[in-house]
Protein backbone atom coordinates (compact mmCIF):
# COMPACT_ATOMS: atom_id res chain seq x y z
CA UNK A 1 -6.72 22.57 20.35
CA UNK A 2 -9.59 20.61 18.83
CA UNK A 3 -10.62 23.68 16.90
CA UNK A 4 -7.19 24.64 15.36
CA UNK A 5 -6.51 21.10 14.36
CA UNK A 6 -10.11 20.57 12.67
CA UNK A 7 -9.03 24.08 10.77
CA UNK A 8 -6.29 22.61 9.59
CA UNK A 9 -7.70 19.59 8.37
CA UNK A 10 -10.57 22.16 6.16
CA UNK A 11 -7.38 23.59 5.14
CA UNK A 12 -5.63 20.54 3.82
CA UNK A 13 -9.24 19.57 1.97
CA UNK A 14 -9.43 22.92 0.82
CA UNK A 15 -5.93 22.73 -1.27
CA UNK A 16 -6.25 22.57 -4.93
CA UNK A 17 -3.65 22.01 -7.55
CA UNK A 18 -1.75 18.18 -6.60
CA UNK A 19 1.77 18.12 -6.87
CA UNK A 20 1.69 14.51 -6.31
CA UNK A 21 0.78 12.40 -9.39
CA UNK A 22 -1.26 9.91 -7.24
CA UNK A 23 -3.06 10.44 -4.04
CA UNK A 24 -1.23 9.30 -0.88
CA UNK A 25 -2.53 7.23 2.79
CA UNK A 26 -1.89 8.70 5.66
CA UNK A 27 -2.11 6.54 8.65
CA UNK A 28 -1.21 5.82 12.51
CA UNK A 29 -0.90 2.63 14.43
CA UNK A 30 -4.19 2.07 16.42
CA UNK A 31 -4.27 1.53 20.01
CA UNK A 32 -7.16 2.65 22.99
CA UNK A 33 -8.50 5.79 22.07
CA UNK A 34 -7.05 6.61 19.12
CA UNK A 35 -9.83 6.90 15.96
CA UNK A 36 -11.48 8.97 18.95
CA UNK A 37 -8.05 11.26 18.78
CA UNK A 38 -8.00 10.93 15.06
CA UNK A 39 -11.78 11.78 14.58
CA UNK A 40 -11.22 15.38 16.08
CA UNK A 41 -8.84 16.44 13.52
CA UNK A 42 -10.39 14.38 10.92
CA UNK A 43 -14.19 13.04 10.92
CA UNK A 44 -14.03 10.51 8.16
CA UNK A 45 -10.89 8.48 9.52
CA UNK A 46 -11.57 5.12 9.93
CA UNK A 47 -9.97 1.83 10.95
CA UNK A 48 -8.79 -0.84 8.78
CA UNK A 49 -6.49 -4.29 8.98
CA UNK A 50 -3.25 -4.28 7.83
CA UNK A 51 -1.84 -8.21 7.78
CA UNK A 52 -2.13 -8.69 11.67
CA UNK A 53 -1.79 -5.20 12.46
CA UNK A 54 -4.91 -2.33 12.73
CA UNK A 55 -4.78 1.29 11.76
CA UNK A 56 -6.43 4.00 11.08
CA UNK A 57 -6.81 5.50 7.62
CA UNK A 58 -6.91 9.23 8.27
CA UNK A 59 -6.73 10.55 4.88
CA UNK A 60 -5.79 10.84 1.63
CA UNK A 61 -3.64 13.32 0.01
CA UNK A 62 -2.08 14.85 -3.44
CA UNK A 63 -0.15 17.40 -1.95
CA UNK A 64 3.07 16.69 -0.05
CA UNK A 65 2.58 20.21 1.69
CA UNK A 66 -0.47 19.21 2.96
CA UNK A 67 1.18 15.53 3.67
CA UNK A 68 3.74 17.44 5.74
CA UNK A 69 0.75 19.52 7.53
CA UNK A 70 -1.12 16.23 8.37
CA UNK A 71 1.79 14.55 10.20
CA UNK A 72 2.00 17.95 12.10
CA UNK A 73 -0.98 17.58 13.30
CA UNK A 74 -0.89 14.01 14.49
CA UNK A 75 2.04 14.69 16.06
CA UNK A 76 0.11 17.37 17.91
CA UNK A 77 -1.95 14.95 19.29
CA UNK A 78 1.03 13.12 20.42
CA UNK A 79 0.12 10.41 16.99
CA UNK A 80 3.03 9.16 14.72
CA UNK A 81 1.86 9.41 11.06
CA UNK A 82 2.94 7.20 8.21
CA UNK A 83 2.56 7.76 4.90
CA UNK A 84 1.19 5.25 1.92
CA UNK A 85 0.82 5.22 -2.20
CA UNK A 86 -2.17 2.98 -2.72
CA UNK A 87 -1.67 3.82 -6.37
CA UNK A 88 1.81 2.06 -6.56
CA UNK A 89 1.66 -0.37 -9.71
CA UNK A 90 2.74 -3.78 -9.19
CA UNK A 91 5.21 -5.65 -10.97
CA UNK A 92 4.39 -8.54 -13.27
CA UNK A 93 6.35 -11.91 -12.86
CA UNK A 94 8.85 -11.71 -15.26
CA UNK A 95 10.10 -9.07 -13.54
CA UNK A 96 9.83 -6.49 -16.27
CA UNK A 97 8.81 -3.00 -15.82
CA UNK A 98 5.25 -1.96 -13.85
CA UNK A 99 2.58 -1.28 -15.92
CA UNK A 100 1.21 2.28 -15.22
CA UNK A 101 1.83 4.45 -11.70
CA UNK A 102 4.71 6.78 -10.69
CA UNK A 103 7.78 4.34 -8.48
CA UNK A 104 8.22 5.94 -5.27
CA UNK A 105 10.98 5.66 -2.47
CA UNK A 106 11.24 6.72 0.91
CA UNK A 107 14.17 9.28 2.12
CA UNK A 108 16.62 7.25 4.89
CA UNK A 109 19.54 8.93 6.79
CA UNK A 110 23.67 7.90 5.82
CA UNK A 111 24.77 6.03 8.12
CA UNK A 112 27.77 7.58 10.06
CA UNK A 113 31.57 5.96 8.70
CA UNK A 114 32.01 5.34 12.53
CA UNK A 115 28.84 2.69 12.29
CA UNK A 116 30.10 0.83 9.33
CA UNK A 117 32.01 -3.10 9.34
CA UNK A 118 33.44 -4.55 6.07
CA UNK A 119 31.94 -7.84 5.12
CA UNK A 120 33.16 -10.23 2.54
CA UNK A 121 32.60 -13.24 0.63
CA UNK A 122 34.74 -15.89 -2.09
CA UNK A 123 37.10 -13.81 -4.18
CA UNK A 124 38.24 -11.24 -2.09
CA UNK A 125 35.32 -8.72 -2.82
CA UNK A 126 34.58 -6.25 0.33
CA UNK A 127 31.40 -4.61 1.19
CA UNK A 128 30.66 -2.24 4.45
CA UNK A 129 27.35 -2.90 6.02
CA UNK A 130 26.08 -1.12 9.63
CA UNK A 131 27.64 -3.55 12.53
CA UNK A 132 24.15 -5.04 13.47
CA UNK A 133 23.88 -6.38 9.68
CA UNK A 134 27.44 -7.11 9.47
CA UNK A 135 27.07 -9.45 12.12
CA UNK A 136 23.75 -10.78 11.21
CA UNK A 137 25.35 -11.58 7.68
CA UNK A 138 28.58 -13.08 9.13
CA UNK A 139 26.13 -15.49 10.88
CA UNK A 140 24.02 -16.45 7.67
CA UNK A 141 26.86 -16.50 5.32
CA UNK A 142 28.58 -19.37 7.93
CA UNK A 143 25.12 -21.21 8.18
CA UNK A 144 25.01 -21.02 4.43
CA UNK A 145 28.27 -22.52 3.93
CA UNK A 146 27.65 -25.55 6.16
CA UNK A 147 24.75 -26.22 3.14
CA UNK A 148 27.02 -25.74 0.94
CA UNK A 149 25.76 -22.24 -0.45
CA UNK A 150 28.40 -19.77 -1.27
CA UNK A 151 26.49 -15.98 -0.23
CA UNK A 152 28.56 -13.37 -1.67
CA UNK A 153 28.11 -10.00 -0.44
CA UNK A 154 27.69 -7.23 -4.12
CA UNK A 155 26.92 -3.99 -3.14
CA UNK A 156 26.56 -2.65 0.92
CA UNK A 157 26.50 0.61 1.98
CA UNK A 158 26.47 3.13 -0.32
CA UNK A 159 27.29 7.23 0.29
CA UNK A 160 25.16 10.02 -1.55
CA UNK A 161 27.89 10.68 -4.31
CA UNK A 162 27.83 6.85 -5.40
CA UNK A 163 24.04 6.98 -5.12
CA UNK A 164 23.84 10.26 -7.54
CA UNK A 165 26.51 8.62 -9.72
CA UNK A 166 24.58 5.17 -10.36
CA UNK A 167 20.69 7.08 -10.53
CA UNK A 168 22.09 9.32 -12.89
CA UNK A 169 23.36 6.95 -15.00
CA UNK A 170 19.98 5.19 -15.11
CA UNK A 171 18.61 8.48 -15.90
CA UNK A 172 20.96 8.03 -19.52
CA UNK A 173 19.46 4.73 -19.68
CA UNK A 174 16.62 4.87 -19.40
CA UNK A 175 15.17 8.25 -20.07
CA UNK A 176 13.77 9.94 -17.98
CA UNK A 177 14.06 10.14 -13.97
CA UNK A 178 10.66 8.13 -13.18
CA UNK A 179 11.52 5.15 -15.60
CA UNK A 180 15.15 4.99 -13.81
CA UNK A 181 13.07 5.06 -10.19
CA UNK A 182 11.99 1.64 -11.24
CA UNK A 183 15.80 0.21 -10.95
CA UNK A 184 17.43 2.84 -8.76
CA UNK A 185 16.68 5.18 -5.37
CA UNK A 186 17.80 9.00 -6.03
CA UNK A 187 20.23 9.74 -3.54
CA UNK A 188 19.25 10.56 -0.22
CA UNK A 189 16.13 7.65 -0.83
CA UNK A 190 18.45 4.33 -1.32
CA UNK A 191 17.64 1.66 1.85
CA UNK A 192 21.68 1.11 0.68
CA UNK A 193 22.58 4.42 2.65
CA UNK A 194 21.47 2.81 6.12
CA UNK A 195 24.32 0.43 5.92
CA UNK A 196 21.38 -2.01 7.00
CA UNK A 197 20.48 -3.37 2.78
CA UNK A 198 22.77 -5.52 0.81
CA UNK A 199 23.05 -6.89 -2.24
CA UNK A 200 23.21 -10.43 -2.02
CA UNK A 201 24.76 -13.06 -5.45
CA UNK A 202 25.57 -16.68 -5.61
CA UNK A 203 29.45 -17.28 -5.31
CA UNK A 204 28.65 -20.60 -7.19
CA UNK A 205 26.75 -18.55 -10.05
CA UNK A 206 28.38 -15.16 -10.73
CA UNK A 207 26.64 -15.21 -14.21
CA UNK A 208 23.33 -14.47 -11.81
CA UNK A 209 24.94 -11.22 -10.12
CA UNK A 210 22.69 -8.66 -10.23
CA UNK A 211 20.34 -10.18 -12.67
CA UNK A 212 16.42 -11.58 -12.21
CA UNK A 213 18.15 -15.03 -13.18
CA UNK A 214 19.73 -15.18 -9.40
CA UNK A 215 16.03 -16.18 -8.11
CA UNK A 216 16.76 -19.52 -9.80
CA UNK A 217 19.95 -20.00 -7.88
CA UNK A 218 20.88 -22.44 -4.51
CA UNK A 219 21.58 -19.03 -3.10
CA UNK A 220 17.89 -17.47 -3.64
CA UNK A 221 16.42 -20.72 -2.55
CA UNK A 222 18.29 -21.02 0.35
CA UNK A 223 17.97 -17.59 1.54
CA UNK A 224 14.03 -17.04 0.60
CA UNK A 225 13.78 -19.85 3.44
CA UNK A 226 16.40 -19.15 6.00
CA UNK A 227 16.81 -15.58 5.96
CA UNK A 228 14.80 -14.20 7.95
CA UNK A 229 15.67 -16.48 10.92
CA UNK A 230 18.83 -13.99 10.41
CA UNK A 231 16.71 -10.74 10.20
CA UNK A 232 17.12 -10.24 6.33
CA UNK A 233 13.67 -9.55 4.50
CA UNK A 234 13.65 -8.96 0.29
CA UNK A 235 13.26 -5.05 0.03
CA UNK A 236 11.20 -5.52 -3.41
CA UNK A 237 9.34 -8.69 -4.17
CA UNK A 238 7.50 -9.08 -7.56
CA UNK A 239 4.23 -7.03 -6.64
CA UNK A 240 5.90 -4.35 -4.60
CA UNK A 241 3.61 -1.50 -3.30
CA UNK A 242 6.49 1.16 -4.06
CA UNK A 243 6.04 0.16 -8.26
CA UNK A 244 9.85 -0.68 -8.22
CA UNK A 245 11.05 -3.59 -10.01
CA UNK A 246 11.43 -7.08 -8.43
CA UNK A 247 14.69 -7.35 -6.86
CA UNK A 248 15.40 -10.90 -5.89
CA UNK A 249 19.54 -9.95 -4.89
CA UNK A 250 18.58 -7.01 -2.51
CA UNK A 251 17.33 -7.55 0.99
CA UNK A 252 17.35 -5.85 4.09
CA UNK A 253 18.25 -6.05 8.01
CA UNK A 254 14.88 -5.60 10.44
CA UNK A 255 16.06 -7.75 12.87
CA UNK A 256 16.98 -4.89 15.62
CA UNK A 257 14.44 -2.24 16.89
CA UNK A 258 16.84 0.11 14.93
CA UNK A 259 16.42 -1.26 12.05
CA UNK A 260 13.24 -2.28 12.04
CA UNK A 261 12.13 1.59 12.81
CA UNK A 262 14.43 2.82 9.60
CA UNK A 263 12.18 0.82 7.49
CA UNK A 264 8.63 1.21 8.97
CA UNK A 265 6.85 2.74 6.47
CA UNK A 266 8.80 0.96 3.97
CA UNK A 267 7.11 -2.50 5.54
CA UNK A 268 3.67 -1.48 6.61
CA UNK A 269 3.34 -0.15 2.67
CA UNK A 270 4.21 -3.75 1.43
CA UNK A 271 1.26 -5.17 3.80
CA UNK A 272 -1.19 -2.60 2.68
């Protein structure tokens, strides 16, 4: 086993052309034992801090085929691989496009019709979210509302033609596909398809809906401090590791192991 697996690693080394415009991480959660598992398939892996949490860097890659070969071979050792771009530009604070670097997104599932609650807010407007974040926003919207802060819910969950409909309009806008990855997911890589992300306005300020502006709003300030009491993170501060643009209306439910595990890679990225 040791031997195939180091073969495949000289293979993977051995690859020429990239297909990727910037070299990608490939990691695994550490734990007893494992840079020793790790070292067999490839020598130079090491361990680094992430935040609180240790890993081990076991490579770095341009191809996605040889990505995808990689996390076969963890797996082989029984090791769940996750993938990084340390070469994701950050954003600067006004919020404007990322200087340099290639936006990236990572692929989630659509969540099944069957999973899906409506939420709503002032004015009648209905969103679906998964039931875990339904709830979870039910709850926050109620404790927002005793403060006096109006949390409207924009945009929930999201299907792949809606998805294709809005990227490809930002396509028109903007160009080209990689400047409209700075504002949009493609379809079938939007955290909106989970039914766990949600836009998020001010009922108070509906000028602010969808704009940078809403970070100066009650709303913002309330829920950059009591959010994630609720489970709701911000999906892409200013200075986001995936190069897309600061998004201070769209955050995210972690607050269930289900959840959490949709958006793994998605949050050990942002600590990198």
């Amino acid at each position: 086993m040791a031997a195939t697996l180091a073969m495949l690693c000289v293979t993977l080394l051995a690859w020429g052309i990239p297909s990727l415009a910037a070299p990608r991480l490939v990691v695994v959660p550490d734990g007893p034992g494992v840079l020793e598992r790790v070292h067999s398939l490839a020598p130079d892996a090491f361990r680094r801090q992430i935040g609180s949490t240790s890993v081990i860097q076991v490579g770095a890659f341009r191809q996605q085929d040889s990505i995808d070969l990689m996390l076969g071979s963890l797996a082989l050792l029984g090791l769940q691989g996750q993938v990084w771009s340390p070469e994701a530009p950050g954003v600067g604070s006004g919020g404007g496009v990322p200087r340099g670097g290639i936006p990236f997104h990572w692929p989630y599932p659509v969540a099944p019709e069957v999973s899906l609650e409506p939420v709503s807010g002032p004015g009648g407007r209905v969103e679906r979210l998964h039931r875990e974040a339904a709830q979870a926003f039910r709850q926050m919207q109620q404790q927002a509302q005793a403060s006096s802060i109006s949390l409207v819910p924009i945009s929930g969950f999201r299907d792949l033609s809606v998805q294709t409909a809005l990227f490809r309009r930002q396509i028109q806008r903007q160009g080209s596909e990689q400047a409209a990855m700075r504002l949009s997911a493609p379809p079938g890589y939007s955290e909106h398809h989970t039914g766990y992300a949600l836009d998020i306005g001010d009922g108070r300020h509906p000028q602010t809906h969808v704009q940078y502006s809403f970070a100066q709003t009650p709303a913002y300030a309330w829920l950059a401090q009591y959010a994630p009491q609720f489970g709701f993170e911000l999906s892409f501060p200013q200075g986001n590791a995936q190069g897309v643009n600061y998004e201070p209306w769209h955050w995210r439910y972690v607050g269930s192991p289900q959840a959490a595990s949709l958006f793994a890679q998605a949050r050990l990225a942002s600590r990198l």
